[in-house]
PDB file of N, CA and C in Angstrom:
ATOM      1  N   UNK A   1       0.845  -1.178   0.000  1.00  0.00           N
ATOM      2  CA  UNK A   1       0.000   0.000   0.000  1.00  0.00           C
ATOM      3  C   UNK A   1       0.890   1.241   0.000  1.00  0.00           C
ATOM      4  N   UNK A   2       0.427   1.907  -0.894  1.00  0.00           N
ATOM      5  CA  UNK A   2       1.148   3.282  -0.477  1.00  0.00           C
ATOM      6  C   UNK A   2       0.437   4.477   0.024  1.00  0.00           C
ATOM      7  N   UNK A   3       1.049   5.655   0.567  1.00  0.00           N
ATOM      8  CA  UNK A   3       0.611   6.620   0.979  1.00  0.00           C
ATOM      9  C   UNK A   3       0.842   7.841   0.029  1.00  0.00           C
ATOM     10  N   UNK A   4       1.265   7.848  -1.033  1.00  0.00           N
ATOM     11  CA  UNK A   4       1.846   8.665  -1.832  1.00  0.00           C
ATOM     12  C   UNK A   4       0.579  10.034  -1.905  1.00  0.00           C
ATOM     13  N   UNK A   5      -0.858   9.799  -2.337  1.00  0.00           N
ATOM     14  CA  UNK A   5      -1.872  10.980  -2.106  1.00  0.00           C
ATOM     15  C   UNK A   5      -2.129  11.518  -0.947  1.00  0.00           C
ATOM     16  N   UNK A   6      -2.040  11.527   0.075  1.00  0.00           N
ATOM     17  CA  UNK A   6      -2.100  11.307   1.643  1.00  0.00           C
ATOM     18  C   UNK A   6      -2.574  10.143   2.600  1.00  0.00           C
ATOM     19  N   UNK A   7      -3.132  10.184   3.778  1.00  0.00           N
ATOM     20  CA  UNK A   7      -3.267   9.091   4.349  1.00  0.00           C
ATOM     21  C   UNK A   7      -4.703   8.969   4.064  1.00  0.00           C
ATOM     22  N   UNK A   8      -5.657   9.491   3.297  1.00  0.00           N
ATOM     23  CA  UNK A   8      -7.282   8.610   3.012  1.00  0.00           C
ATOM     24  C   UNK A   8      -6.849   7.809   1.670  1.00  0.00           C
ATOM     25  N   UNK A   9      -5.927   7.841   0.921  1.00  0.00           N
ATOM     26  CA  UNK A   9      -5.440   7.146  -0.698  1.00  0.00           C
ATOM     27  C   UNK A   9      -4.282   6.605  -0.540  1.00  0.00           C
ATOM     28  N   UNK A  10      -4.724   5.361  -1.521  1.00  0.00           N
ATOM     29  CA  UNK A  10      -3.768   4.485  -1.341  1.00  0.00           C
ATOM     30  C   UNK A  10      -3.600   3.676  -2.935  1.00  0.00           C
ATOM     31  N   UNK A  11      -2.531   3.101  -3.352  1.00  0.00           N
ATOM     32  CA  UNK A  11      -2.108   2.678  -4.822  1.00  0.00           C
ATOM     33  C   UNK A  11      -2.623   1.170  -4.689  1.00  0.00           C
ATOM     34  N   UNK A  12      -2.841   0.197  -5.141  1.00  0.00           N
ATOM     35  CA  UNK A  12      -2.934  -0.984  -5.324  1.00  0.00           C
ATOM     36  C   UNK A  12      -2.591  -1.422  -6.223  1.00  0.00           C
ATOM     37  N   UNK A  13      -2.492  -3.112  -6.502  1.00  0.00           N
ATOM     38  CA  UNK A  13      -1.585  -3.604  -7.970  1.00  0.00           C
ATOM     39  C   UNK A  13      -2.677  -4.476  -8.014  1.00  0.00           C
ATOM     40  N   UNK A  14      -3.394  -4.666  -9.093  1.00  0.00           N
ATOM     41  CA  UNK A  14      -4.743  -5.809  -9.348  1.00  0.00           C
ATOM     42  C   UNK A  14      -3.423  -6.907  -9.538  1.00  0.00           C
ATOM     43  N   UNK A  15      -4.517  -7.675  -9.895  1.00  0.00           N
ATOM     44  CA  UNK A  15      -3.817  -9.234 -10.577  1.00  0.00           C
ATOM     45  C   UNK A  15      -3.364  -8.674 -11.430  1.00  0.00           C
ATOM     46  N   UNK A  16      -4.005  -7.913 -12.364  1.00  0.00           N
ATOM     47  CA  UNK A  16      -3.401  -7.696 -13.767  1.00  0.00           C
ATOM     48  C   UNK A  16      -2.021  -6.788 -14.071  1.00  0.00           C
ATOM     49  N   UNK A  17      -1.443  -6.254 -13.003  1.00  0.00           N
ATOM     50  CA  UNK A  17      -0.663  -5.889 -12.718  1.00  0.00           C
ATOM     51  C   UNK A  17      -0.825  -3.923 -13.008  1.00  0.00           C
ATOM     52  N   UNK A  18      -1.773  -3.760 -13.368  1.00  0.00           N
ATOM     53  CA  UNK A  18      -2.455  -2.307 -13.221  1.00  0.00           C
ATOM     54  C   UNK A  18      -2.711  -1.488 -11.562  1.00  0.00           C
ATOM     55  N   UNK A  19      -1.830  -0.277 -11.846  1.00  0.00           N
ATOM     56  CA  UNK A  19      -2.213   0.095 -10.522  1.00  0.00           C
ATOM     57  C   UNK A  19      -3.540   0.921 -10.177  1.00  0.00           C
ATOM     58  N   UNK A  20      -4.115   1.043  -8.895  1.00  0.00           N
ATOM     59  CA  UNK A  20      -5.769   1.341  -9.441  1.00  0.00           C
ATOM     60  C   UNK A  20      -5.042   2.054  -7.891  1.00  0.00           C
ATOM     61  N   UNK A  21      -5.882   3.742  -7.920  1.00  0.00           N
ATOM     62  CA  UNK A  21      -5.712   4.177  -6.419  1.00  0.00           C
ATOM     63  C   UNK A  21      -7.011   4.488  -6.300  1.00  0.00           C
ATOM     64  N   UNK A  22      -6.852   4.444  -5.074  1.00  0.00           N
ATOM     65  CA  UNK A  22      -8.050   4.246  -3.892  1.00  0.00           C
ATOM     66  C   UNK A  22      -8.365   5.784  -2.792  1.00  0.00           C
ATOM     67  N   UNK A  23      -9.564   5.733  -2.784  1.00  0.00           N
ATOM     68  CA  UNK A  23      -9.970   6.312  -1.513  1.00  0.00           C
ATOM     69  C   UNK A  23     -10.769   5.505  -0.476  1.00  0.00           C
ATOM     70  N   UNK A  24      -9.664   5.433   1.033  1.00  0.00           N
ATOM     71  CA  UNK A  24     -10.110   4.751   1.684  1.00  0.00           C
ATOM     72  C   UNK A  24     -11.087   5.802   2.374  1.00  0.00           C
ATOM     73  N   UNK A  25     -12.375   4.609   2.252  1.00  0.00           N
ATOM     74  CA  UNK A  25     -13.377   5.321   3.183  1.00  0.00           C
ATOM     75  C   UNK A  25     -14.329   5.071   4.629  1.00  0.00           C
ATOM     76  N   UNK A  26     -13.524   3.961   5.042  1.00  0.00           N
ATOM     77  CA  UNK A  26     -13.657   3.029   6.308  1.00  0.00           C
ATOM     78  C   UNK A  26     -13.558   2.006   6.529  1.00  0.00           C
ATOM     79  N   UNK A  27     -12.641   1.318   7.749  1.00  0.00           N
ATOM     80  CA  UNK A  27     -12.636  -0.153   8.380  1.00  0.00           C
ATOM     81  C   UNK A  27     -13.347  -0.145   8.841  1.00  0.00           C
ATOM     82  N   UNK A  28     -14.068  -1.289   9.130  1.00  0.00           N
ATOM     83  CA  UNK A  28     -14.740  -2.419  10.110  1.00  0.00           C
ATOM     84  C   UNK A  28     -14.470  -3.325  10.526  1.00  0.00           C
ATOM     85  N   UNK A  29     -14.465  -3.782  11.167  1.00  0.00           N
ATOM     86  CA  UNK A  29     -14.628  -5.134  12.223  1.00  0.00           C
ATOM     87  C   UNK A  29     -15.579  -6.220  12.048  1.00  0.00           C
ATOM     88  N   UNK A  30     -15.575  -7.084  11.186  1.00  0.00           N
ATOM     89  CA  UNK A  30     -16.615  -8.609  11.523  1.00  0.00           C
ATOM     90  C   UNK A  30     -16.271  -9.451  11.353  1.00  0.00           C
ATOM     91  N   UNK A  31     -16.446 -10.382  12.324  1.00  0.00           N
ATOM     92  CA  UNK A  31     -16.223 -11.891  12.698  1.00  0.00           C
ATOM     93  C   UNK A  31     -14.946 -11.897  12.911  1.00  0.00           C
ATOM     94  N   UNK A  32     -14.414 -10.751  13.915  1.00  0.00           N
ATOM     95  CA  UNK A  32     -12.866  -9.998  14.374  1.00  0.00           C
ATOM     96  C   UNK A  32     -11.781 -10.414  13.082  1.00  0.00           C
ATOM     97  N   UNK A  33     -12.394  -9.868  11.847  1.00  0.00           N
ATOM     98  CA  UNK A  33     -11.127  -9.471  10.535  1.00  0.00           C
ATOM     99  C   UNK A  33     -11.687  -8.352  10.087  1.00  0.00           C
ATOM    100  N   UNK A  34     -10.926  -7.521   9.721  1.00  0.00           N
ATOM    101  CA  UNK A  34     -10.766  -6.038   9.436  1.00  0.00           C
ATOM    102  C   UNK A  34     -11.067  -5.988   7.857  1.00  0.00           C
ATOM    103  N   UNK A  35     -12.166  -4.986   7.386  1.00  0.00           N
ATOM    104  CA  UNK A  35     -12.190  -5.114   6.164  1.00  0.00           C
ATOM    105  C   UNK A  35     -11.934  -3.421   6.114  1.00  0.00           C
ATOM    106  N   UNK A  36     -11.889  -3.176   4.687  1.00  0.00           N
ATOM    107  CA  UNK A  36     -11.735  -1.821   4.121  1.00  0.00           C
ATOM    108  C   UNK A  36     -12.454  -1.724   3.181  1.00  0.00           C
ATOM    109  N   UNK A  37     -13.127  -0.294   3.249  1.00  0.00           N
ATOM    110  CA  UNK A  37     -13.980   0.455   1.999  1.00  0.00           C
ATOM    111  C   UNK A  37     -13.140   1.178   1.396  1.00  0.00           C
ATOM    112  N   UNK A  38     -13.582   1.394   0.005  1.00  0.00           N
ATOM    113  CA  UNK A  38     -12.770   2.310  -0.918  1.00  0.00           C
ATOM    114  C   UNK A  38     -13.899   2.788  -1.957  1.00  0.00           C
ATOM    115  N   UNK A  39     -13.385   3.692  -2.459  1.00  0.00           N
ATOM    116  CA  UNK A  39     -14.225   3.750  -3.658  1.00  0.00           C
ATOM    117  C   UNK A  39     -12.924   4.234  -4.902  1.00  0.00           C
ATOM    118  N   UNK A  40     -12.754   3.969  -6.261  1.00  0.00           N
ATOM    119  CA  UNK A  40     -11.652   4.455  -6.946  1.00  0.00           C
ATOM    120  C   UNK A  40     -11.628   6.202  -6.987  1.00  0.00           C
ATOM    121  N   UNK A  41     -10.021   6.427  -6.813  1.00  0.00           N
ATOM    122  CA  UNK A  41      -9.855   8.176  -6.812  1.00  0.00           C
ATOM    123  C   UNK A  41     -10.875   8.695  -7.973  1.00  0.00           C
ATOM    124  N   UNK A  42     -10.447   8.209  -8.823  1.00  0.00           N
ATOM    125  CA  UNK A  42     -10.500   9.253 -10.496  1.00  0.00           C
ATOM    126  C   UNK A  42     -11.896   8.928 -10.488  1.00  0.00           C
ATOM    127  N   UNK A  43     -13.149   8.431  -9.637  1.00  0.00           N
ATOM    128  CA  UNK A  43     -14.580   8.206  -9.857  1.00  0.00           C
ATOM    129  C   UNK A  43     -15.269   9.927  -9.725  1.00  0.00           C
ATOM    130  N   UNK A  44     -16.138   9.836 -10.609  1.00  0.00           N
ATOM    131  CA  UNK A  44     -16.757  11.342 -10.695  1.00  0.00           C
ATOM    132  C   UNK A  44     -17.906  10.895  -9.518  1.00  0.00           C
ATOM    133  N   UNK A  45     -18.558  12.160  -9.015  1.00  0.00           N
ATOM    134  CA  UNK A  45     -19.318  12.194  -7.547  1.00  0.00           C
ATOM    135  C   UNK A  45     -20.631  11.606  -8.288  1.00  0.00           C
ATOM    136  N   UNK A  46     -21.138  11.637  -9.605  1.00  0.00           N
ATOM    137  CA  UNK A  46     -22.136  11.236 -10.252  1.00  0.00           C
ATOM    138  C   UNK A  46     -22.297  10.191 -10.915  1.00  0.00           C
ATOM    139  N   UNK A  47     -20.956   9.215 -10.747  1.00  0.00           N
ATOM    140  CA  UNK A  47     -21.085   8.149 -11.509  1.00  0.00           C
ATOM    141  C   UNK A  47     -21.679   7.297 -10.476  1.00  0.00           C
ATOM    142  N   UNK A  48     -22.877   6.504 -11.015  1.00  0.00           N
ATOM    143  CA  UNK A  48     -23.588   5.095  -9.961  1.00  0.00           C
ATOM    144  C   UNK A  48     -23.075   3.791 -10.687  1.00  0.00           C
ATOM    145  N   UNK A  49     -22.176   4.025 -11.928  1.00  0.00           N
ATOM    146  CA  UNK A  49     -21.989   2.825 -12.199  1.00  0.00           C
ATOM    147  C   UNK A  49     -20.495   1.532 -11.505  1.00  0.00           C
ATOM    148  N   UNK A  50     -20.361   2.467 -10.459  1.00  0.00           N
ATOM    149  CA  UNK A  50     -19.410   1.639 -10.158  1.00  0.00           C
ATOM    150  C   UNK A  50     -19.416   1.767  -8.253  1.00  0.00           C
ATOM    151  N   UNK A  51     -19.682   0.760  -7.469  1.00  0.00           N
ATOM    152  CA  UNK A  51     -19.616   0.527  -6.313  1.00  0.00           C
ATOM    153  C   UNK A  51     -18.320   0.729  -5.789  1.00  0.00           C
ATOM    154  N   UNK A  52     -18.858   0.657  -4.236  1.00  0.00           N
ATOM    155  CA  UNK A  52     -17.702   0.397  -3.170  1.00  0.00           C
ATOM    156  C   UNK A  52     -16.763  -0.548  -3.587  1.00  0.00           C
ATOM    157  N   UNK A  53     -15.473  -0.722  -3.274  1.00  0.00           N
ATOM    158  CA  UNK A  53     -14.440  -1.668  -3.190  1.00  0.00           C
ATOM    159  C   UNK A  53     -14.661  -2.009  -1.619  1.00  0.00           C
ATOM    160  N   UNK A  54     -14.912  -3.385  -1.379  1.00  0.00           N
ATOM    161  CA  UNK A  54     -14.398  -3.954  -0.112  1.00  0.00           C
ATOM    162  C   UNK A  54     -13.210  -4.829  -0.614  1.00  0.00           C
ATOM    163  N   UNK A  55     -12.388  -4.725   0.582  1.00  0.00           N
ATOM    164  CA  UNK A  55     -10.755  -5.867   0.539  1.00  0.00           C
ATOM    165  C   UNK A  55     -11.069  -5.998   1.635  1.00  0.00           C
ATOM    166  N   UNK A  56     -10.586  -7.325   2.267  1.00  0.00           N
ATOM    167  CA  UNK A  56      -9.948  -7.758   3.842  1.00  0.00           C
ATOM    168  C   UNK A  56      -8.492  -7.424   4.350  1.00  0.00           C
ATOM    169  N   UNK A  57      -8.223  -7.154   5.221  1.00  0.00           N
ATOM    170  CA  UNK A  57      -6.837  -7.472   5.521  1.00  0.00           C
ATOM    171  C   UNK A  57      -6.945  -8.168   6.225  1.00  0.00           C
ATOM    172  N   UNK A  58      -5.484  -8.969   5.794  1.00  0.00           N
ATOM    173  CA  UNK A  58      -4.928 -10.043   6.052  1.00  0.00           C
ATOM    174  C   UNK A  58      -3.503 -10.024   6.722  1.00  0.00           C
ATOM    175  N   UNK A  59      -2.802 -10.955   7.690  1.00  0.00           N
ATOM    176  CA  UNK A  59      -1.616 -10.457   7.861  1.00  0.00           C
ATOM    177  C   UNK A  59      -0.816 -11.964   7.052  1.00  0.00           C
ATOM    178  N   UNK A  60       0.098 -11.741   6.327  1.00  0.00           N
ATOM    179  CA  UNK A  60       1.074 -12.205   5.655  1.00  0.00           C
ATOM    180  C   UNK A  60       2.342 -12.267   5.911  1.00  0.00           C
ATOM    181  N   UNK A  61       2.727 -13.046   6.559  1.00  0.00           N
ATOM    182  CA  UNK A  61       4.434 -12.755   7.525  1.00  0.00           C
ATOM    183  C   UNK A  61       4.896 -11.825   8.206  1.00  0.00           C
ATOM    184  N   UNK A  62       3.810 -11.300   8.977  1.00  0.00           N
ATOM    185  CA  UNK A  62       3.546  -9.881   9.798  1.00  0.00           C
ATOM    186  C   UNK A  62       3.553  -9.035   8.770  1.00  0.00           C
ATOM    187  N   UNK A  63       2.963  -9.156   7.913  1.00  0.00           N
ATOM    188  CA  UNK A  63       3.060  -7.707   6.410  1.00  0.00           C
ATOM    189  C   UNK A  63       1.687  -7.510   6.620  1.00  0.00           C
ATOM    190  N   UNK A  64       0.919  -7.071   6.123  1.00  0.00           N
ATOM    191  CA  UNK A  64      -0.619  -6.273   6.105  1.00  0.00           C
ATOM    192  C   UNK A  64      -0.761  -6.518   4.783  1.00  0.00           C
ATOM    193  N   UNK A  65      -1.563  -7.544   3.928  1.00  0.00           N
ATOM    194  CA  UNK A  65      -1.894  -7.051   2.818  1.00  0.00           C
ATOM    195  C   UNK A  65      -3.559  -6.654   2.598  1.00  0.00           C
ATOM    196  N   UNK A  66      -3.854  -6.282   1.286  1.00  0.00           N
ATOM    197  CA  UNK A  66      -5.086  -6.177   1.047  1.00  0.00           C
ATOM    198  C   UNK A  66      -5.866  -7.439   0.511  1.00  0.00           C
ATOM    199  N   UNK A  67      -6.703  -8.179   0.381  1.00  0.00           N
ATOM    200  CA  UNK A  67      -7.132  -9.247  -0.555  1.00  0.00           C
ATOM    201  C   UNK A  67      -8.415  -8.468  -0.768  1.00  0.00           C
ATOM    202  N   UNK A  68      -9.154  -9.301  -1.979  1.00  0.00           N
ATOM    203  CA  UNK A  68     -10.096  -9.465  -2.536  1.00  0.00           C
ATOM    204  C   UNK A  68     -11.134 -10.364  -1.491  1.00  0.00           C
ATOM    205  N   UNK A  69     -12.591 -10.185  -1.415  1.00  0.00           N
ATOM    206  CA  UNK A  69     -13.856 -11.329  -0.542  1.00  0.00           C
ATOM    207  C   UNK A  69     -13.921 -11.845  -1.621  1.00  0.00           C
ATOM    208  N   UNK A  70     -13.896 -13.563  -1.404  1.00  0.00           N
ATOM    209  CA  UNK A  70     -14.681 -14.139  -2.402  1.00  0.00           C
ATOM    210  C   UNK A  70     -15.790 -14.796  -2.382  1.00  0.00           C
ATOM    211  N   UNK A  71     -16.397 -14.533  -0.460  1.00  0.00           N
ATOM    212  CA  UNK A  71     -17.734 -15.618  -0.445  1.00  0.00           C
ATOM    213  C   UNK A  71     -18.484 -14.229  -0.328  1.00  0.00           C
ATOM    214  N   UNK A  72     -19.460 -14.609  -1.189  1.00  0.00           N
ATOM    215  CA  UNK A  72     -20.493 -13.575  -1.732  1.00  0.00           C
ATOM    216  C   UNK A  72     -21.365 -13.187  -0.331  1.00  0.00           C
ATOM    217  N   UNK A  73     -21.366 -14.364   0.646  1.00  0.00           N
ATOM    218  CA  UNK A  73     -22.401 -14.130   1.800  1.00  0.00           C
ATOM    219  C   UNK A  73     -21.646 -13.413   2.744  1.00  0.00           C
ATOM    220  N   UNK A  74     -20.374 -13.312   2.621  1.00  0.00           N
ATOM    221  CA  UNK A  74     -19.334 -12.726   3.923  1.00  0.00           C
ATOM    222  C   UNK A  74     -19.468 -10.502   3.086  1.00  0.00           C
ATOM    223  N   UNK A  75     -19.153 -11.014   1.723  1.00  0.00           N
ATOM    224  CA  UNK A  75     -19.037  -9.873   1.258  1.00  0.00           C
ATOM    225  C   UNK A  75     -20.195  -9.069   1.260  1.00  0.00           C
ATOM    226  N   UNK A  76     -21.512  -9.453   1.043  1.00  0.00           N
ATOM    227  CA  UNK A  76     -22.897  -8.428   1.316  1.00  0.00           C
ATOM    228  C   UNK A  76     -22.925  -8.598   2.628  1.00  0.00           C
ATOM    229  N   UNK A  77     -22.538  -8.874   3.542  1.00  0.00           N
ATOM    230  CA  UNK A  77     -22.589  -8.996   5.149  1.00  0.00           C
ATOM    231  C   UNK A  77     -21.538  -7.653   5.198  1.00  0.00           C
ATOM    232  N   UNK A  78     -20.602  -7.642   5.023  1.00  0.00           N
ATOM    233  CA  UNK A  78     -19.475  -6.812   5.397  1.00  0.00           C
ATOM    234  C   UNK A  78     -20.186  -5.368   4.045  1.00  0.00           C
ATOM    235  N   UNK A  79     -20.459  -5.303   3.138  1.00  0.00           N
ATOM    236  CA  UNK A  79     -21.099  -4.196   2.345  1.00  0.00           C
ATOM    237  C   UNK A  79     -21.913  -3.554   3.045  1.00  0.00           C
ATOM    238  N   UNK A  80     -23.270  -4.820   3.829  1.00  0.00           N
ATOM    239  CA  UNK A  80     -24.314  -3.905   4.438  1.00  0.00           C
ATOM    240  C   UNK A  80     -24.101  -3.346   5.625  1.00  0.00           C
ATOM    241  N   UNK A  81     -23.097  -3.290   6.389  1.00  0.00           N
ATOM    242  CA  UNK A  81     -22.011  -3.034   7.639  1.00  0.00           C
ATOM    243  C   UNK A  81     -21.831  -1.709   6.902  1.00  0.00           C
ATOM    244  N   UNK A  82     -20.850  -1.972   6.166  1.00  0.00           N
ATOM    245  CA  UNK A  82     -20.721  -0.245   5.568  1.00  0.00           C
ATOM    246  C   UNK A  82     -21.699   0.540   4.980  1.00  0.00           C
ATOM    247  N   UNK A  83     -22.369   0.396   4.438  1.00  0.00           N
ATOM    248  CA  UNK A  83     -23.803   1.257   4.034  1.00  0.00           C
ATOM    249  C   UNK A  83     -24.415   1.717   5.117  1.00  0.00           C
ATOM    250  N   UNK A  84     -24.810   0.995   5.996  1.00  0.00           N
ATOM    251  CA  UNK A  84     -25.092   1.414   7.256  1.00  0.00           C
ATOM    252  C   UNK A  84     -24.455   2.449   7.786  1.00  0.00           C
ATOM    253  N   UNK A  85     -23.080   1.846   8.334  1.00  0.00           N
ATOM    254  CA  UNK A  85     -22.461   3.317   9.177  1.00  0.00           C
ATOM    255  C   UNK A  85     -22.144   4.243   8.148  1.00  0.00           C
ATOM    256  N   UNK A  86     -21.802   4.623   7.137  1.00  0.00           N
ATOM    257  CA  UNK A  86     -21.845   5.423   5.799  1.00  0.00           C
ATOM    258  C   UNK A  86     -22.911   6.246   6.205  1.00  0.00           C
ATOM    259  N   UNK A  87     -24.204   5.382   5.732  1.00  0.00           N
ATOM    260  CA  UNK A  87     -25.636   6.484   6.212  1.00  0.00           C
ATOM    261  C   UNK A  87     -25.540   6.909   7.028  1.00  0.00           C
ATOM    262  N   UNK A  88     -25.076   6.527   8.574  1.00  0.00           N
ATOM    263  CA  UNK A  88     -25.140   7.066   9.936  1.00  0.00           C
ATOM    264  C   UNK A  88     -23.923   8.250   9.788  1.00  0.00           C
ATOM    265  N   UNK A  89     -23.346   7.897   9.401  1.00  0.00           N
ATOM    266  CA  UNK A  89     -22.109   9.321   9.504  1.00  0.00           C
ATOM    267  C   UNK A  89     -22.619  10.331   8.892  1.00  0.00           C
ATOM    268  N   UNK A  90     -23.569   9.933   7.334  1.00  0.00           N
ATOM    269  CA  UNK A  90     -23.980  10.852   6.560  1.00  0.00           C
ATOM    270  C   UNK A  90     -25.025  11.897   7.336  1.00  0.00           C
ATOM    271  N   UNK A  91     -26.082  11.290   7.879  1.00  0.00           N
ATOM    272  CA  UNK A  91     -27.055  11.827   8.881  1.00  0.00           C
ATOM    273  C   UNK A  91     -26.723  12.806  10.179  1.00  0.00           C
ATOM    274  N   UNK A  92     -25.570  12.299  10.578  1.00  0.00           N
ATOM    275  CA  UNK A  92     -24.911  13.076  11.958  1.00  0.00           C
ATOM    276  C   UNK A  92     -24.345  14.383  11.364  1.00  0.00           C
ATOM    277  N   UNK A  93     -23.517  14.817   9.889  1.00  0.00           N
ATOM    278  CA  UNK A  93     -23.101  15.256   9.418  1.00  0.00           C
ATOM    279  C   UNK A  93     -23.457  16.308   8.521  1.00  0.00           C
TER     280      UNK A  93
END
């Protein structure tokens, strides 16, 4: 991960070896593993065609990486977690 935009953005390397940066927009906590929201930098405030990024972290030889969810029931569990507090921050705000 890098910090190169400040500390809410961060660079990533897909599989495909393309780097894609990120705006992180909150951890959570479920089933005590840490996931992360993002949404991509370069997204316009009006585009609906492209969702949240959730990743997990993972620790990897004491390293921190990011992964991909691949069980669809863990990943709308951990999505509707963030939509939620999202709305709630939005409302207080």
């Amino acid at each position: 991960m890098s910090e190169e935009y400040g500390s809410n953005f961060i660079t990533i390397t897909g599989d495909d070896g393309e780097e894609i940066e990120l705006e992180h927009l909150d951890t959570v906590e479920f089933r005590e593993e840490l996931y992360m929201a993002f949404f991509p930098a370069d997204m316009e405030e009006d585009d609906d065609d492209f969702g949240m990024i959730i990743l997990k972290v993972v620790d990897d030889d004491n390293e921190e990486m990011l992964v991909s969810v691949d069980d669809e029931d863990e990943l709308t569990a951990v999505h509707d977690l963030f939509v939620t507090r999202l709305s709630d921050e939005n409302e207080e705000g």
